[in-house]
C-alpha atoms as a PDB file:
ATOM      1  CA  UNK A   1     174.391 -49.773 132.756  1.00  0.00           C
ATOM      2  CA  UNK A   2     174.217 -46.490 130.624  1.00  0.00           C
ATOM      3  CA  UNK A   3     170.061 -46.776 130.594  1.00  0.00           C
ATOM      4  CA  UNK A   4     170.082 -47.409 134.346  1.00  0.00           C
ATOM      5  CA  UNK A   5     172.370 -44.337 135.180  1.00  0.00           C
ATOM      6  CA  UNK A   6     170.352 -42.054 132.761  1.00  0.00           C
ATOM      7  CA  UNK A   7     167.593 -43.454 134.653  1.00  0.00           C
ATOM      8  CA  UNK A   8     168.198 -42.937 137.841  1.00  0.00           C
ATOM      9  CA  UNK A   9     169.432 -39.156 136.933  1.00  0.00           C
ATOM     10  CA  UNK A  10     166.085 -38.925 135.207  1.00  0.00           C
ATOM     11  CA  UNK A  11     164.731 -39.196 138.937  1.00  0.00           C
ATOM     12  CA  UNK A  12     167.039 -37.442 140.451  1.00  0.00           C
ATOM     13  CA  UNK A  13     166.702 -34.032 138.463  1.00  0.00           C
ATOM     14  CA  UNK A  14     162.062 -34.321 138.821  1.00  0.00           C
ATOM     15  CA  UNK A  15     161.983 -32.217 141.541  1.00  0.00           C
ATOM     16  CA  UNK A  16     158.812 -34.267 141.826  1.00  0.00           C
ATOM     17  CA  UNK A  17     159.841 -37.162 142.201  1.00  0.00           C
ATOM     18  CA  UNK A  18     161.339 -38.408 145.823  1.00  0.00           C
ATOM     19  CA  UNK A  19     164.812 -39.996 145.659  1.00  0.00           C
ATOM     20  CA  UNK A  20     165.692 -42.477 148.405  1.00  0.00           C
ATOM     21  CA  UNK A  21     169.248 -44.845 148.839  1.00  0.00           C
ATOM     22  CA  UNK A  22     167.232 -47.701 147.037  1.00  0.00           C
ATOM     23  CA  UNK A  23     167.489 -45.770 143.596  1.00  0.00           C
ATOM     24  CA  UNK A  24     171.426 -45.511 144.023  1.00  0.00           C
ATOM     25  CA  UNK A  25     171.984 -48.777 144.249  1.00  0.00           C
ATOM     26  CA  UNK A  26     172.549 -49.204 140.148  1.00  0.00           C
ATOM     27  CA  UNK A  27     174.291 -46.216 140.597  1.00  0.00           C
ATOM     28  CA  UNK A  28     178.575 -46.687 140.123  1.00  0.00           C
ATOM     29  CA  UNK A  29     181.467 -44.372 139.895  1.00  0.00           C
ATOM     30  CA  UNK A  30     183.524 -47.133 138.809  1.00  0.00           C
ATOM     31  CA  UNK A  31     186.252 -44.883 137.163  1.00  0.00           C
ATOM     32  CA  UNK A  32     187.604 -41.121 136.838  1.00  0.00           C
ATOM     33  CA  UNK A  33     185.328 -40.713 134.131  1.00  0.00           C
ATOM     34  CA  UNK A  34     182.322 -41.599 136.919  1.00  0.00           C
ATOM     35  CA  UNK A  35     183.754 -39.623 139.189  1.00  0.00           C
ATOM     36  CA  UNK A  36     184.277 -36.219 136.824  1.00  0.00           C
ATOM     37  CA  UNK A  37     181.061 -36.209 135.291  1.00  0.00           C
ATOM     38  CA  UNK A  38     178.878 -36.891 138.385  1.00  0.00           C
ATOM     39  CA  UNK A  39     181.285 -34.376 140.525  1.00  0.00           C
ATOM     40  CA  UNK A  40     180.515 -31.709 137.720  1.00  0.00           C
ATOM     41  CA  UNK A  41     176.861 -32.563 138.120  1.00  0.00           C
ATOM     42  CA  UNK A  42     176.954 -31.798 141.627  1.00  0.00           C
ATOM     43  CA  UNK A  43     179.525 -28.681 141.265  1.00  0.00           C
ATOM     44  CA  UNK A  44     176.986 -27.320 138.665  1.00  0.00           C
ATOM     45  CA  UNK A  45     174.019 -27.397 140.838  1.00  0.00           C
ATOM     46  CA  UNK A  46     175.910 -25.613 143.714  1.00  0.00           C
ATOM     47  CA  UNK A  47     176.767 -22.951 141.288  1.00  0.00           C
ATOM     48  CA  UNK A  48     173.112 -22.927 140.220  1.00  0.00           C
ATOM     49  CA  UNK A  49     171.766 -22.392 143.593  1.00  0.00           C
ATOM     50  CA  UNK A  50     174.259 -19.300 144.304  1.00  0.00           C
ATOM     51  CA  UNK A  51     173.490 -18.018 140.666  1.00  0.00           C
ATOM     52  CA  UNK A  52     169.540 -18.749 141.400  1.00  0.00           C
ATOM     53  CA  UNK A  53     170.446 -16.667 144.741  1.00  0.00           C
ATOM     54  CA  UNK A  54     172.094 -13.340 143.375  1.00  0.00           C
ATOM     55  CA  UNK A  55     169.181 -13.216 141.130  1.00  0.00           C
ATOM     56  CA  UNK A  56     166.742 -13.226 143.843  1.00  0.00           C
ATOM     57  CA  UNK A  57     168.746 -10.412 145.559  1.00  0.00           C
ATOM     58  CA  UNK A  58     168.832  -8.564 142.591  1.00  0.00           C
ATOM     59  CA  UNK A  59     165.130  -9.101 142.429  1.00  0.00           C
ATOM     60  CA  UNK A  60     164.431  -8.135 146.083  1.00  0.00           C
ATOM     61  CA  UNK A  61     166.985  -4.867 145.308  1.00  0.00           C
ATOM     62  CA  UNK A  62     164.929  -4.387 142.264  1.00  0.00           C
ATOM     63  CA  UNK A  63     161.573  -4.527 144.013  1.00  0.00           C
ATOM     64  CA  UNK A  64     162.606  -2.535 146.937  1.00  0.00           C
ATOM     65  CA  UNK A  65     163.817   0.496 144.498  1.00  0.00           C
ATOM     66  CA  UNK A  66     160.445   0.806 142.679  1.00  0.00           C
ATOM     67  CA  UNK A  67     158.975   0.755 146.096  1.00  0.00           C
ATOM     68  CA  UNK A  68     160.752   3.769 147.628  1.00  0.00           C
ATOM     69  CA  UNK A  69     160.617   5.464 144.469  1.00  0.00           C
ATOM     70  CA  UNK A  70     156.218   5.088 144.159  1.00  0.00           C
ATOM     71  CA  UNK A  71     156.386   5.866 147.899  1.00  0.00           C
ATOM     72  CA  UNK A  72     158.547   9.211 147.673  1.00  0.00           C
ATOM     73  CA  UNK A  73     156.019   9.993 144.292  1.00  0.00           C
ATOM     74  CA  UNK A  74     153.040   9.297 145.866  1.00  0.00           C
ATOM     75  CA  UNK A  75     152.630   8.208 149.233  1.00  0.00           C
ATOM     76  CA  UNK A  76     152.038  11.995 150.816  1.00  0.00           C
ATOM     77  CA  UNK A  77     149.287  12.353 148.235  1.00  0.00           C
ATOM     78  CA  UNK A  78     147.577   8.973 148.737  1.00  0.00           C
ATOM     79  CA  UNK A  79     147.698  10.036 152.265  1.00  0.00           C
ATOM     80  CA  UNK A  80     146.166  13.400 152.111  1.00  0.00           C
ATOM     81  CA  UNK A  81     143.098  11.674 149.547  1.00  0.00           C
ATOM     82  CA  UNK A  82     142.376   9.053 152.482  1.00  0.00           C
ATOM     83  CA  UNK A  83     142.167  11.316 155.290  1.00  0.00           C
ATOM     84  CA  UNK A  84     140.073  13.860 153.020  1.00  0.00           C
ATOM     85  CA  UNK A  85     137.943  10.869 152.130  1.00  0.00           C
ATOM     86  CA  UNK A  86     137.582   9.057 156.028  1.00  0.00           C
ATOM     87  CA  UNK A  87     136.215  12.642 157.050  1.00  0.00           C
ATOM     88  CA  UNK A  88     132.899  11.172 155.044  1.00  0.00           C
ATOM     89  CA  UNK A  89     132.660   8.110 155.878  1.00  0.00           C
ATOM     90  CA  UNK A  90     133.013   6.105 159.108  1.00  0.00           C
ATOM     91  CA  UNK A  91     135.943   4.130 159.913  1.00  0.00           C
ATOM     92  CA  UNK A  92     139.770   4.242 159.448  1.00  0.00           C
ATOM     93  CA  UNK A  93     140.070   2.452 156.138  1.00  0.00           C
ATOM     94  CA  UNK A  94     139.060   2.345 152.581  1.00  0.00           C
ATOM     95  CA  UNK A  95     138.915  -0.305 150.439  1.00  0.00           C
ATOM     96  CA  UNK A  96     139.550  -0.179 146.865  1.00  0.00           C
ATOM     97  CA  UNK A  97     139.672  -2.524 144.157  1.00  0.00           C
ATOM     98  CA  UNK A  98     143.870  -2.808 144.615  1.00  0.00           C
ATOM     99  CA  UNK A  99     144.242  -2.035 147.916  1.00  0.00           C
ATOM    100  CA  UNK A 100     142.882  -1.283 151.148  1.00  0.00           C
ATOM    101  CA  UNK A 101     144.393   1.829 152.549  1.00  0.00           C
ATOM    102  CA  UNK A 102     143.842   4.094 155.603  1.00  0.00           C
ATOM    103  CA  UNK A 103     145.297   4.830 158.934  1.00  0.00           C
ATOM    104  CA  UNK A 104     146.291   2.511 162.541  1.00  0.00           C
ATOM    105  CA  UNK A 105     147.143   3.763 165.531  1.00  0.00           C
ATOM    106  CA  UNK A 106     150.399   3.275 166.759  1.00  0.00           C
ATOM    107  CA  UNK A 107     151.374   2.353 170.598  1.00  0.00           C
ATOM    108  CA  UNK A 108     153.378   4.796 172.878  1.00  0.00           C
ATOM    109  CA  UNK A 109     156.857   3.563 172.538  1.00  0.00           C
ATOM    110  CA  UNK A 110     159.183   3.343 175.598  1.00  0.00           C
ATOM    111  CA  UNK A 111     162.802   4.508 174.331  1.00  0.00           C
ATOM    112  CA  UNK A 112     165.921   4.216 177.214  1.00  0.00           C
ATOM    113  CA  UNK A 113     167.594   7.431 177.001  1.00  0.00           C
ATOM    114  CA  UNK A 114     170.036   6.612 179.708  1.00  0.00           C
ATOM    115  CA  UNK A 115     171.289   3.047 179.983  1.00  0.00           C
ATOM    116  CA  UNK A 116     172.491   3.534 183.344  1.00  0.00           C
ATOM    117  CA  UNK A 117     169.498   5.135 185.240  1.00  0.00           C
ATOM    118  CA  UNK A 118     167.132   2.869 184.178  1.00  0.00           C
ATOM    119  CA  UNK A 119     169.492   0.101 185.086  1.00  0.00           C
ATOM    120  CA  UNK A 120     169.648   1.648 188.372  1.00  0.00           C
ATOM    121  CA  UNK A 121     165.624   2.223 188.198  1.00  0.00           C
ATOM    122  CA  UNK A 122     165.399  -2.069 187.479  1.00  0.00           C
ATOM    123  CA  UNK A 123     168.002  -2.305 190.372  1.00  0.00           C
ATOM    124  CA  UNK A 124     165.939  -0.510 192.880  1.00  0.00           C
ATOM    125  CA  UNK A 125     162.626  -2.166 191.609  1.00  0.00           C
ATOM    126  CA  UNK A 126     164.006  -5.258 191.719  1.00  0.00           C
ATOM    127  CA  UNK A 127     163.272  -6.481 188.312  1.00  0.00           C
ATOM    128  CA  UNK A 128     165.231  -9.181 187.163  1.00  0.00           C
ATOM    129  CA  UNK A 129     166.138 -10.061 183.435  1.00  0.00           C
ATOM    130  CA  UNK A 130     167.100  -6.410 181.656  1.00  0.00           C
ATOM    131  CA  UNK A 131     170.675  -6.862 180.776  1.00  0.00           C
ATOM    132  CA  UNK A 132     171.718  -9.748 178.040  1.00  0.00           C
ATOM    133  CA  UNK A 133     174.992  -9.179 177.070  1.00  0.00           C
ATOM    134  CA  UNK A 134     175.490  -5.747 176.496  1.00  0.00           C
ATOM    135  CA  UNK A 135     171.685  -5.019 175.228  1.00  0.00           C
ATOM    136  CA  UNK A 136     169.550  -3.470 177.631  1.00  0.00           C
ATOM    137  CA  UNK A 137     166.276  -4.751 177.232  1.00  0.00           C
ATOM    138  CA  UNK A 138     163.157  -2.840 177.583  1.00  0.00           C
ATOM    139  CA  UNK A 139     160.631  -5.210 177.859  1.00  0.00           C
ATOM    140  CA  UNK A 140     160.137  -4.680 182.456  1.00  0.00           C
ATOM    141  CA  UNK A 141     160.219  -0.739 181.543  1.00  0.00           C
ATOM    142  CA  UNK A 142     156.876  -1.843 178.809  1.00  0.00           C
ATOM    143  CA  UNK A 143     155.397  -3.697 181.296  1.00  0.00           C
ATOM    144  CA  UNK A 144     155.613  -1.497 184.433  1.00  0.00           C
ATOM    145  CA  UNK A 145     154.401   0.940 181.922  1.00  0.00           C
ATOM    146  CA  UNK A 146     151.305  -0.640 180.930  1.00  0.00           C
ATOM    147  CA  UNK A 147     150.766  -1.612 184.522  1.00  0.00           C
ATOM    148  CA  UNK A 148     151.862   1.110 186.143  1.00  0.00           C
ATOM    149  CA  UNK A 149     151.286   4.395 183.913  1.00  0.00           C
ATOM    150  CA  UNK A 150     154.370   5.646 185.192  1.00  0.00           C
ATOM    151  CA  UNK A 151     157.863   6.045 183.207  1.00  0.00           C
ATOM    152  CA  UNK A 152     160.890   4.492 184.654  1.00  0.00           C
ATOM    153  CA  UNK A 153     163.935   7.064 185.158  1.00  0.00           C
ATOM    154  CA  UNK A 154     165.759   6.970 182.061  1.00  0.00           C
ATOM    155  CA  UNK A 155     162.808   6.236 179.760  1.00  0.00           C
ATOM    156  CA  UNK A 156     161.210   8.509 177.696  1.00  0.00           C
ATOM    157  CA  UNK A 157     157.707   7.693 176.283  1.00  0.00           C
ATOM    158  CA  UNK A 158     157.773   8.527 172.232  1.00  0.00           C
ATOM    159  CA  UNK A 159     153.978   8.967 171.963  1.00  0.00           C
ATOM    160  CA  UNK A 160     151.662   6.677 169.309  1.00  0.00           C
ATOM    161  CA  UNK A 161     150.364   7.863 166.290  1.00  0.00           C
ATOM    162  CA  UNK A 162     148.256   7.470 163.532  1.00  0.00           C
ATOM    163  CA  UNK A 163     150.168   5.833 160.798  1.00  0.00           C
ATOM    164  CA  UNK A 164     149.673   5.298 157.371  1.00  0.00           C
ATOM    165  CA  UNK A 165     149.665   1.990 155.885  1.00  0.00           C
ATOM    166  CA  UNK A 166     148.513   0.185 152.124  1.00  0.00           C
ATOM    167  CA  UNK A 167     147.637  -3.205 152.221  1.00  0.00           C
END
């Protein structure tokens, strides 16, 4: 019984290796012993994952940190150096060894400035589908933008730009 149980743990700890209901059939929590030794198997693996899982937020914290900090450092310089360096050569990137860096072009942004006019606006132009809840979505104002050219009353277009990125 003791070489069957340690052998069907065996399986059940290889992450590798699938477990299905025919493997717990030699399986028996016949006694509070059983029961207090597999229950603290399964109590310790819950605590695992949550442990495993404040690590990986400490990680991600970590990570994000040392981001901001290298971008605050040296992002406005990286910046200047491309655009010096696109001036040169043709196209908006530049590929280097770590990275490829360079510039995109960002779309005009629609940004409702006043809920209720443009509510009013979708009334009168009959557009269906721009309140959920209490979100006012924007997505007829993009459209009748795009299609259109015009601004719905209380939209205001925040124009596109050329944005930075490293990739």
């Amino acid at each position: 019984m003791v070489n069957e149980v340690i052998d069907i743990l065996a399986l059940a700890l290889n992450e590798a290796t699938p477990f299905d209901n025919s493997q717990k059939q030699g399986l028996i929590v016949a006694d509070e012993k059983d029961a207090t030794y597999f229950s603290g198997l399964l109590a310790m693996w819950q605590n695992e994952i949550e442990r495993r899982k404040e690590q990986c937020r400490e990680y991600v914290a970590h990570a994000e940190r040392t981001l901001e900090r290298l971008q605050y450092l040296c992002s406005n310089q990286l910046e200047d150096w491309t655009a010096k360096e696109l001036t040169t050569v043709k196209g908006k990137s530049i590929k280097l060894a770590s990275a490829t860096i360079g510039f995109r072009t960002q779309k005009d942004k629609l940004v409702i400035t006043d809920k209720d006019t443009y509510i009013k606006w979708c009334d009168d132009n009959k557009v269906a589908g721009y309140v959920v809840e209490t979100r006012t979505i924007i997505t007829p104002a993009n459209e009748y933008y795009e299609k259109e050219g015009k601004v719905p009353d209380g939209v205001n277009v925040e124009k596109g730009f050329e944005k930075f990125y490293v990739k």
